[in-house]
N, C-alpha and C. Protein backbone atom coordinates (compact mmCIF):
# COMPACT_ATOMS: atom_id res chain seq x y z
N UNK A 1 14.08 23.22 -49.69
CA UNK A 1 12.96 23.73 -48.90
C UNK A 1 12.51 25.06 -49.50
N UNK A 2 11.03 25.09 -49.92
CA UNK A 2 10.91 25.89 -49.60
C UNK A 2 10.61 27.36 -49.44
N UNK A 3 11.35 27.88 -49.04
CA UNK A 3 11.15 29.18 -47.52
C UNK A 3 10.05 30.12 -47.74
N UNK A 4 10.00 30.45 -49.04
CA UNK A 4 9.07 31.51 -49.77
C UNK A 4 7.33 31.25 -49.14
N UNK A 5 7.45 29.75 -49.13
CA UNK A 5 5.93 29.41 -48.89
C UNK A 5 5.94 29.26 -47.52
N UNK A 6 7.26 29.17 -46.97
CA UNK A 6 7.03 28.40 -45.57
C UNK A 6 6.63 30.09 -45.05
N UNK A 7 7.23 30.95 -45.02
CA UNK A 7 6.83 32.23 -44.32
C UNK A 7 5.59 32.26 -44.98
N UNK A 8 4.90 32.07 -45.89
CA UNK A 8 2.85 32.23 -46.65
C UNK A 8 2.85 31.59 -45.37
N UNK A 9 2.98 30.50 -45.16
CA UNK A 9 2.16 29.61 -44.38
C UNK A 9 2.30 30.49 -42.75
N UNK A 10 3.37 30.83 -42.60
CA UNK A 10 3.53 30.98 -41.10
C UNK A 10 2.79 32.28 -41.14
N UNK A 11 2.68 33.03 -41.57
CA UNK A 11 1.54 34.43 -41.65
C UNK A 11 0.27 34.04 -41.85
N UNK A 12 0.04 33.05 -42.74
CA UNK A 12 -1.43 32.58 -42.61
C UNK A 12 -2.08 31.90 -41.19
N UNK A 13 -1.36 31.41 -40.66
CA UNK A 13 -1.51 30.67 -39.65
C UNK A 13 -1.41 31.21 -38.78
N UNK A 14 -0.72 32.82 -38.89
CA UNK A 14 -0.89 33.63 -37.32
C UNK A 14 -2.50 34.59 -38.07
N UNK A 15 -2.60 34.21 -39.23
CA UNK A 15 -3.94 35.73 -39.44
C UNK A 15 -5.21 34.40 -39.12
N UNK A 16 -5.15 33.00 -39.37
CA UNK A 16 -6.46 32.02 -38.87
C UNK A 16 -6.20 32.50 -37.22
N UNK A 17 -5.16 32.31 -36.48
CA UNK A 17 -5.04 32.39 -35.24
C UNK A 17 -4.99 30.76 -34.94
N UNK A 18 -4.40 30.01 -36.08
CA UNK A 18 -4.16 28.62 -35.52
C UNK A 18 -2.98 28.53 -34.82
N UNK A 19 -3.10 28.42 -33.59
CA UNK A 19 -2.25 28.11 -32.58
C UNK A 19 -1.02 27.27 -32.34
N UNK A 20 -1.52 25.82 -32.85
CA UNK A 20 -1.21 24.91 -32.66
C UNK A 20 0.02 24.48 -33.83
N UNK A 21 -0.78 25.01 -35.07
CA UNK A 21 -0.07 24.86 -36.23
C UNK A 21 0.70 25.85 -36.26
N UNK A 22 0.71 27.56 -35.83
CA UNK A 22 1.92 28.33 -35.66
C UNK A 22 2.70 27.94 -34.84
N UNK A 23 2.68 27.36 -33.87
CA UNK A 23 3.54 27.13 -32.97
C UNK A 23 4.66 25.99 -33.55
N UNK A 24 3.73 25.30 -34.13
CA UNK A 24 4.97 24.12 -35.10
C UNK A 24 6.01 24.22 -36.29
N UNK A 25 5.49 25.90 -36.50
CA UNK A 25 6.59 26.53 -37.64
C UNK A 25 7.85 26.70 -36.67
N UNK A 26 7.79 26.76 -35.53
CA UNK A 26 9.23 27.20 -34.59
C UNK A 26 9.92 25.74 -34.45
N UNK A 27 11.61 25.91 -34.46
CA UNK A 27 12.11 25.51 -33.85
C UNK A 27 12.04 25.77 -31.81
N UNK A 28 12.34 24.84 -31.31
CA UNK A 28 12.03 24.98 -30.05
C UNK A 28 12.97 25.79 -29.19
N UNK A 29 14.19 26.43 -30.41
CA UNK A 29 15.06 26.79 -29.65
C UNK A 29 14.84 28.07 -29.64
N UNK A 30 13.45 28.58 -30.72
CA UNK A 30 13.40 29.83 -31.55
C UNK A 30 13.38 31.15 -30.70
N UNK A 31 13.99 32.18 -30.79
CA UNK A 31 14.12 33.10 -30.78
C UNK A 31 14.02 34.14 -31.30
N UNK A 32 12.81 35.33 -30.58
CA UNK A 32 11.96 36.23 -31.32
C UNK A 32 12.01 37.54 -30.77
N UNK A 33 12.97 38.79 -31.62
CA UNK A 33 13.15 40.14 -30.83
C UNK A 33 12.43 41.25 -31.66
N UNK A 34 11.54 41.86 -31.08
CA UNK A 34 10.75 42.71 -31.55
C UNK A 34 11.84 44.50 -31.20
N UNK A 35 11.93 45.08 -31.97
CA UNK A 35 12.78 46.58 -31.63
C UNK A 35 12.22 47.12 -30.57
N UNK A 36 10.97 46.78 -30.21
CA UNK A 36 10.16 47.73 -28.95
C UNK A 36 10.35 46.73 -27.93
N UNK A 37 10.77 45.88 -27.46
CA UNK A 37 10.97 44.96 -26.56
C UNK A 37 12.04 44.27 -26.34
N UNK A 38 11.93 43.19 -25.24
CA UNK A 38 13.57 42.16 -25.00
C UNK A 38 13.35 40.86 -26.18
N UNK A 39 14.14 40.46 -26.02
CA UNK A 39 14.37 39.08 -27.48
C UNK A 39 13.36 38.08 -26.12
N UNK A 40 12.90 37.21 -26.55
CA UNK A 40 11.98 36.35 -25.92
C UNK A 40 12.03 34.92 -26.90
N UNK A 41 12.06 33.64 -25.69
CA UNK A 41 11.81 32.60 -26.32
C UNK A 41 10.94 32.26 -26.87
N UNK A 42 10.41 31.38 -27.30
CA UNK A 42 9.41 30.30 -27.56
C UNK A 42 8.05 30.84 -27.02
N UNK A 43 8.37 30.11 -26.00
CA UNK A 43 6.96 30.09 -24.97
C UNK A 43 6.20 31.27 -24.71
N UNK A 44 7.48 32.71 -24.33
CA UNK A 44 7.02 33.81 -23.99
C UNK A 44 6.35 34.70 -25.41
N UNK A 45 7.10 34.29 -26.66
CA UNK A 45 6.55 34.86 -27.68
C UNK A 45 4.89 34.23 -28.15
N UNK A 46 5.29 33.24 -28.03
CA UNK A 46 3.58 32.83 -28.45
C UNK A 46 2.69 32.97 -27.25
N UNK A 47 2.78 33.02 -25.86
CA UNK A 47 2.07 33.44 -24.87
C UNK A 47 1.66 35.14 -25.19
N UNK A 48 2.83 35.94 -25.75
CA UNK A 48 2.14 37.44 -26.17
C UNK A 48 1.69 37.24 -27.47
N UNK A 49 1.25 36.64 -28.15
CA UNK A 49 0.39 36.10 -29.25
C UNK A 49 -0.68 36.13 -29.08
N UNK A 50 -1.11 34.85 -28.34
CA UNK A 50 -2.41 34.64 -27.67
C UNK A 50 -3.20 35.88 -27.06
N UNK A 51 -2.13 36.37 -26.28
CA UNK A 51 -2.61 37.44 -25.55
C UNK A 51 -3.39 38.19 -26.59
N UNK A 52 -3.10 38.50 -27.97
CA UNK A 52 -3.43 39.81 -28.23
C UNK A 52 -4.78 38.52 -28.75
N UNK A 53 -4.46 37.29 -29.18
CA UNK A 53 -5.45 36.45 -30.20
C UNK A 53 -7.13 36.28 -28.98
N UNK A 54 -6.49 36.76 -27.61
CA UNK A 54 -7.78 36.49 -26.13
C UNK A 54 -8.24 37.70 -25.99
N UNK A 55 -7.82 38.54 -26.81
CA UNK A 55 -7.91 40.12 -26.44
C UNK A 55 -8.92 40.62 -27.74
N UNK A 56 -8.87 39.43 -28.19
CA UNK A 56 -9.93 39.65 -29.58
C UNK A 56 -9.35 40.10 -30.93
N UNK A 57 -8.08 40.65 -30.72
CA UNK A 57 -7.38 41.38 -31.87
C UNK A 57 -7.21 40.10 -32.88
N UNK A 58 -7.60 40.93 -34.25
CA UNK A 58 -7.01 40.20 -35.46
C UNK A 58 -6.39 40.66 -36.26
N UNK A 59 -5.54 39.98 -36.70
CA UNK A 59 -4.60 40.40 -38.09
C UNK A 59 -4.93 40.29 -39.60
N UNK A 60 -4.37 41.05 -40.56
CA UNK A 60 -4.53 40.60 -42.04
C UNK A 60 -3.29 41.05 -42.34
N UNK A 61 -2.70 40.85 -43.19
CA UNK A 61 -1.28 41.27 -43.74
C UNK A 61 -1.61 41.94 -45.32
N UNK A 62 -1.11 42.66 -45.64
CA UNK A 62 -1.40 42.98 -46.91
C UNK A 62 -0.04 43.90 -47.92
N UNK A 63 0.22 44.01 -48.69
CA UNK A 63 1.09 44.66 -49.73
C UNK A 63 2.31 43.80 -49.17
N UNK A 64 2.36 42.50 -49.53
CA UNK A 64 3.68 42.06 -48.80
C UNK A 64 4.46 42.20 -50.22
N UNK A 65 5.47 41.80 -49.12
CA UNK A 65 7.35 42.13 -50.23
C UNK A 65 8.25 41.19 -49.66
N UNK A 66 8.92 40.35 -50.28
CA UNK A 66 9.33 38.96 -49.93
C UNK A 66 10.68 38.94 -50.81
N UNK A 67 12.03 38.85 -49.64
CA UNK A 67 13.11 38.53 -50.63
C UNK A 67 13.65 37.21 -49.78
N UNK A 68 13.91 36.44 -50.95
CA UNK A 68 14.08 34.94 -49.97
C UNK A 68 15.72 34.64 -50.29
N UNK A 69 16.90 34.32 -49.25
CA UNK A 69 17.57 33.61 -49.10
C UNK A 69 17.98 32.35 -48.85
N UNK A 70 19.35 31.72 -48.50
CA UNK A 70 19.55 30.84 -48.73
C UNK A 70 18.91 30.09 -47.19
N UNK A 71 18.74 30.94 -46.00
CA UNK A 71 17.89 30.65 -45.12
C UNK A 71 17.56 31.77 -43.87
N UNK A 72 17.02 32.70 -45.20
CA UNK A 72 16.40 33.61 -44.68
C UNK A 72 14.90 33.98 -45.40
N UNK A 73 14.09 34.39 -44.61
CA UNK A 73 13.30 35.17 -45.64
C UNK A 73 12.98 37.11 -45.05
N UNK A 74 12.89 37.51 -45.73
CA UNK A 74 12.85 39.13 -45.20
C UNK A 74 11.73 39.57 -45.84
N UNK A 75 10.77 39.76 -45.21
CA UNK A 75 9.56 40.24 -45.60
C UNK A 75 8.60 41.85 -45.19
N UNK A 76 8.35 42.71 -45.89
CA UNK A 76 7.80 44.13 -45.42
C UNK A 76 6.21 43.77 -45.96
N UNK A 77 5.21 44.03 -45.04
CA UNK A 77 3.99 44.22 -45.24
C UNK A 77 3.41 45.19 -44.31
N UNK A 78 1.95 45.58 -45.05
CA UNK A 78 0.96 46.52 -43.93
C UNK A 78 0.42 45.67 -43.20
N UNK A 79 0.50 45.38 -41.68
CA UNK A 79 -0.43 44.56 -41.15
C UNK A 79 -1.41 45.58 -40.77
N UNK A 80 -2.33 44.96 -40.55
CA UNK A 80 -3.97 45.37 -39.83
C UNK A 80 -4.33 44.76 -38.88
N UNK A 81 -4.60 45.64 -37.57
CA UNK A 81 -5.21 44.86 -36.51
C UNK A 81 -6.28 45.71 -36.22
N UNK A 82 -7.26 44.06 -36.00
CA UNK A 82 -8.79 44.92 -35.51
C UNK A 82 -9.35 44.35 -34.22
N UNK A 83 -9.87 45.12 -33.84
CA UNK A 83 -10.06 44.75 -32.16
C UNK A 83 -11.64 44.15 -32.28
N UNK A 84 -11.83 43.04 -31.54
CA UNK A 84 -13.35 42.67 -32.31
C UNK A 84 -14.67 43.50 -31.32
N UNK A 85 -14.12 43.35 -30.39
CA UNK A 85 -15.24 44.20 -29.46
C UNK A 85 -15.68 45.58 -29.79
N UNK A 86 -14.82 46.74 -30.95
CA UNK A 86 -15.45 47.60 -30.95
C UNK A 86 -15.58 48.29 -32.40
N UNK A 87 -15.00 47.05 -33.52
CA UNK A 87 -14.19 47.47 -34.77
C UNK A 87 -13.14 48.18 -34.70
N UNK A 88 -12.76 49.14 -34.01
CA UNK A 88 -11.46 49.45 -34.10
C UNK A 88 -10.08 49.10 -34.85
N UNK A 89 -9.88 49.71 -35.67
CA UNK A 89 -8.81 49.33 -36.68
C UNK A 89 -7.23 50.01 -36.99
N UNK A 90 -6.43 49.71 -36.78
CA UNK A 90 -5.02 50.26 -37.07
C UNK A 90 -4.31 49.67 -37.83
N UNK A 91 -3.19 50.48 -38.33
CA UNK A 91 -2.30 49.14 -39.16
C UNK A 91 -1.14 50.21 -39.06
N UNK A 92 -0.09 49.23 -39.73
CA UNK A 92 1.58 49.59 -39.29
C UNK A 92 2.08 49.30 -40.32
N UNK A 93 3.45 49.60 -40.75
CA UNK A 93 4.27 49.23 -42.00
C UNK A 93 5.30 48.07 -41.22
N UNK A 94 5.55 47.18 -41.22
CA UNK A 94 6.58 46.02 -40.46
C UNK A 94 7.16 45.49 -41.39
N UNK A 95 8.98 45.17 -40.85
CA UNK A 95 9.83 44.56 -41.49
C UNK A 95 9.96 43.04 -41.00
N UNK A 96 10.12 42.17 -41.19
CA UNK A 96 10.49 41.20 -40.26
C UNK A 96 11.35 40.14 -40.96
N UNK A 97 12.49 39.51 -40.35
CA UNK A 97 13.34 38.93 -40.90
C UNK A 97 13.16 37.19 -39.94
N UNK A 98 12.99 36.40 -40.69
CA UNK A 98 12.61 35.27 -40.48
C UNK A 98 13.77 34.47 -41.09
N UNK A 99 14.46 33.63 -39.48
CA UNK A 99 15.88 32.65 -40.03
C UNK A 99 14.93 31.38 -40.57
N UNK A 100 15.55 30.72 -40.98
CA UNK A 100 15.02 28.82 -40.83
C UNK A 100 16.24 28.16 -40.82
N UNK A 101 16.18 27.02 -39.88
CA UNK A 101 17.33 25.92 -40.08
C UNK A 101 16.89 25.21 -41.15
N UNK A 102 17.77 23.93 -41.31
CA UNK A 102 17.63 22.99 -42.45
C UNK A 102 16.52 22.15 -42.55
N UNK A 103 15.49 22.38 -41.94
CA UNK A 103 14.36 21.32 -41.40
C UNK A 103 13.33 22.18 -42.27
N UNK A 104 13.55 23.42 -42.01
CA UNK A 104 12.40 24.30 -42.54
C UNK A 104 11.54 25.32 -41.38
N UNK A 105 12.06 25.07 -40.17
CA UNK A 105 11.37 25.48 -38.83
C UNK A 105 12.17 26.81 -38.61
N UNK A 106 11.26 28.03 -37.96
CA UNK A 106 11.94 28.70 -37.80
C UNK A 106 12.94 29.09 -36.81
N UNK A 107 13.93 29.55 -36.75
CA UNK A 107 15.12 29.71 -35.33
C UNK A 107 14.73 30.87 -35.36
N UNK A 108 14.86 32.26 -35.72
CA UNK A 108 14.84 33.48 -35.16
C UNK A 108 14.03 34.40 -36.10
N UNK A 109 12.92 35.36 -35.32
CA UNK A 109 12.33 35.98 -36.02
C UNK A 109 12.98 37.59 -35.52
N UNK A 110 12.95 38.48 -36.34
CA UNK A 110 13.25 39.63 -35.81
C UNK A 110 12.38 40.64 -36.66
N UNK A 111 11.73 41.65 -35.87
CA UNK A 111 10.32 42.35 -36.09
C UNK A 111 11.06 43.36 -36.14
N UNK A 112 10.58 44.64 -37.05
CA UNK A 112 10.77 46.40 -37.10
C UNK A 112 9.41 46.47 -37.34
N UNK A 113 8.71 47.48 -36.12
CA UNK A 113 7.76 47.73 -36.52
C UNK A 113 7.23 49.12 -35.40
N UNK A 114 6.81 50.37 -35.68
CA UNK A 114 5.88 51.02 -34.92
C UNK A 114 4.95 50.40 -33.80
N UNK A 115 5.32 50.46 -32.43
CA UNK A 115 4.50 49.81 -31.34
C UNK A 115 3.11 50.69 -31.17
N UNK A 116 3.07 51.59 -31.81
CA UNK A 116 2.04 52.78 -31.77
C UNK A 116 1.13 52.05 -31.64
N UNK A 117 0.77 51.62 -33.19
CA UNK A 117 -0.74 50.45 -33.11
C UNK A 117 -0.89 49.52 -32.14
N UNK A 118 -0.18 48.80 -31.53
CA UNK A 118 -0.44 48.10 -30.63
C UNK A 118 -0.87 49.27 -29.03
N UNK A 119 -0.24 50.10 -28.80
CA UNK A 119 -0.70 50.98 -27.62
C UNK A 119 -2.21 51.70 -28.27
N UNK A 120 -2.74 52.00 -29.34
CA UNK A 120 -3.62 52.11 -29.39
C UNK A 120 -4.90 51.08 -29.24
N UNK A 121 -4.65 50.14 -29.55
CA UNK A 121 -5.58 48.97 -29.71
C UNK A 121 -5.36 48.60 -27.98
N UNK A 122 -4.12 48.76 -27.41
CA UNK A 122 -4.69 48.73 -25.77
C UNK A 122 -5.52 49.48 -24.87
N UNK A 123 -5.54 50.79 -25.34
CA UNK A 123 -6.16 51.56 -24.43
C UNK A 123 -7.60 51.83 -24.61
């Protein structure tokens, strides 16, 4: 498998905001802990997804850095989020460590990232 492309794909598919198709990179058992928050399943992680994807916010990822294991991938990029209602733009430096089982789906994502940008783009 693999993994190198499967994380391209799963970042591409959260910056289209395809839903349907991010949601199918997870295992169902998946488990997702951001450092600024509680670890959250499935459901609750892609429900705060949406949220930000109904809220108008978009993503781009850029200067990524990709070291791939035997079923891991660990990736550092600048994301960018822009709020569409007013241009508004921020971005963050994020670590994120992405498991996969043997299928190729992901089991656990774990995020390092400054919540700053996100409290700005709320208020």
């Amino acid at each position: 498998m693999d993994l190198e492309a499967r994380a391209e794909e799963a970042f591409r598919r959260a910056a289209a905001q395809d839903g349907d198709g991010f949601a199918a990179m997870f295992a169902s058992e998946a488990r997702i802990k951001q450092n600024f928050g509680e670890e959250m399943d499935l459901a609750t992680a892609l429900g705060w997804v949406h949220g930000l994807w109904d809220a108008g916010i978009r993503s781009s990822y850029e200067n990524v850095r990709r070291v791939v294991g035997a079923d891991v991938v660990v990736e550092q990029h600048l994301v960018r989020l822009t709020r569409a209602s007013d241009g508004l733009e921020v971005e963050s430096d994020v670590c994120v460590v992405m498991r996969f089982d043997e299928a190729g789906l992901i089991v656990r994502i774990d995020e390092y990232a400054d919540p700053t940008p996100l409290q700005v783009l709320a208020s």
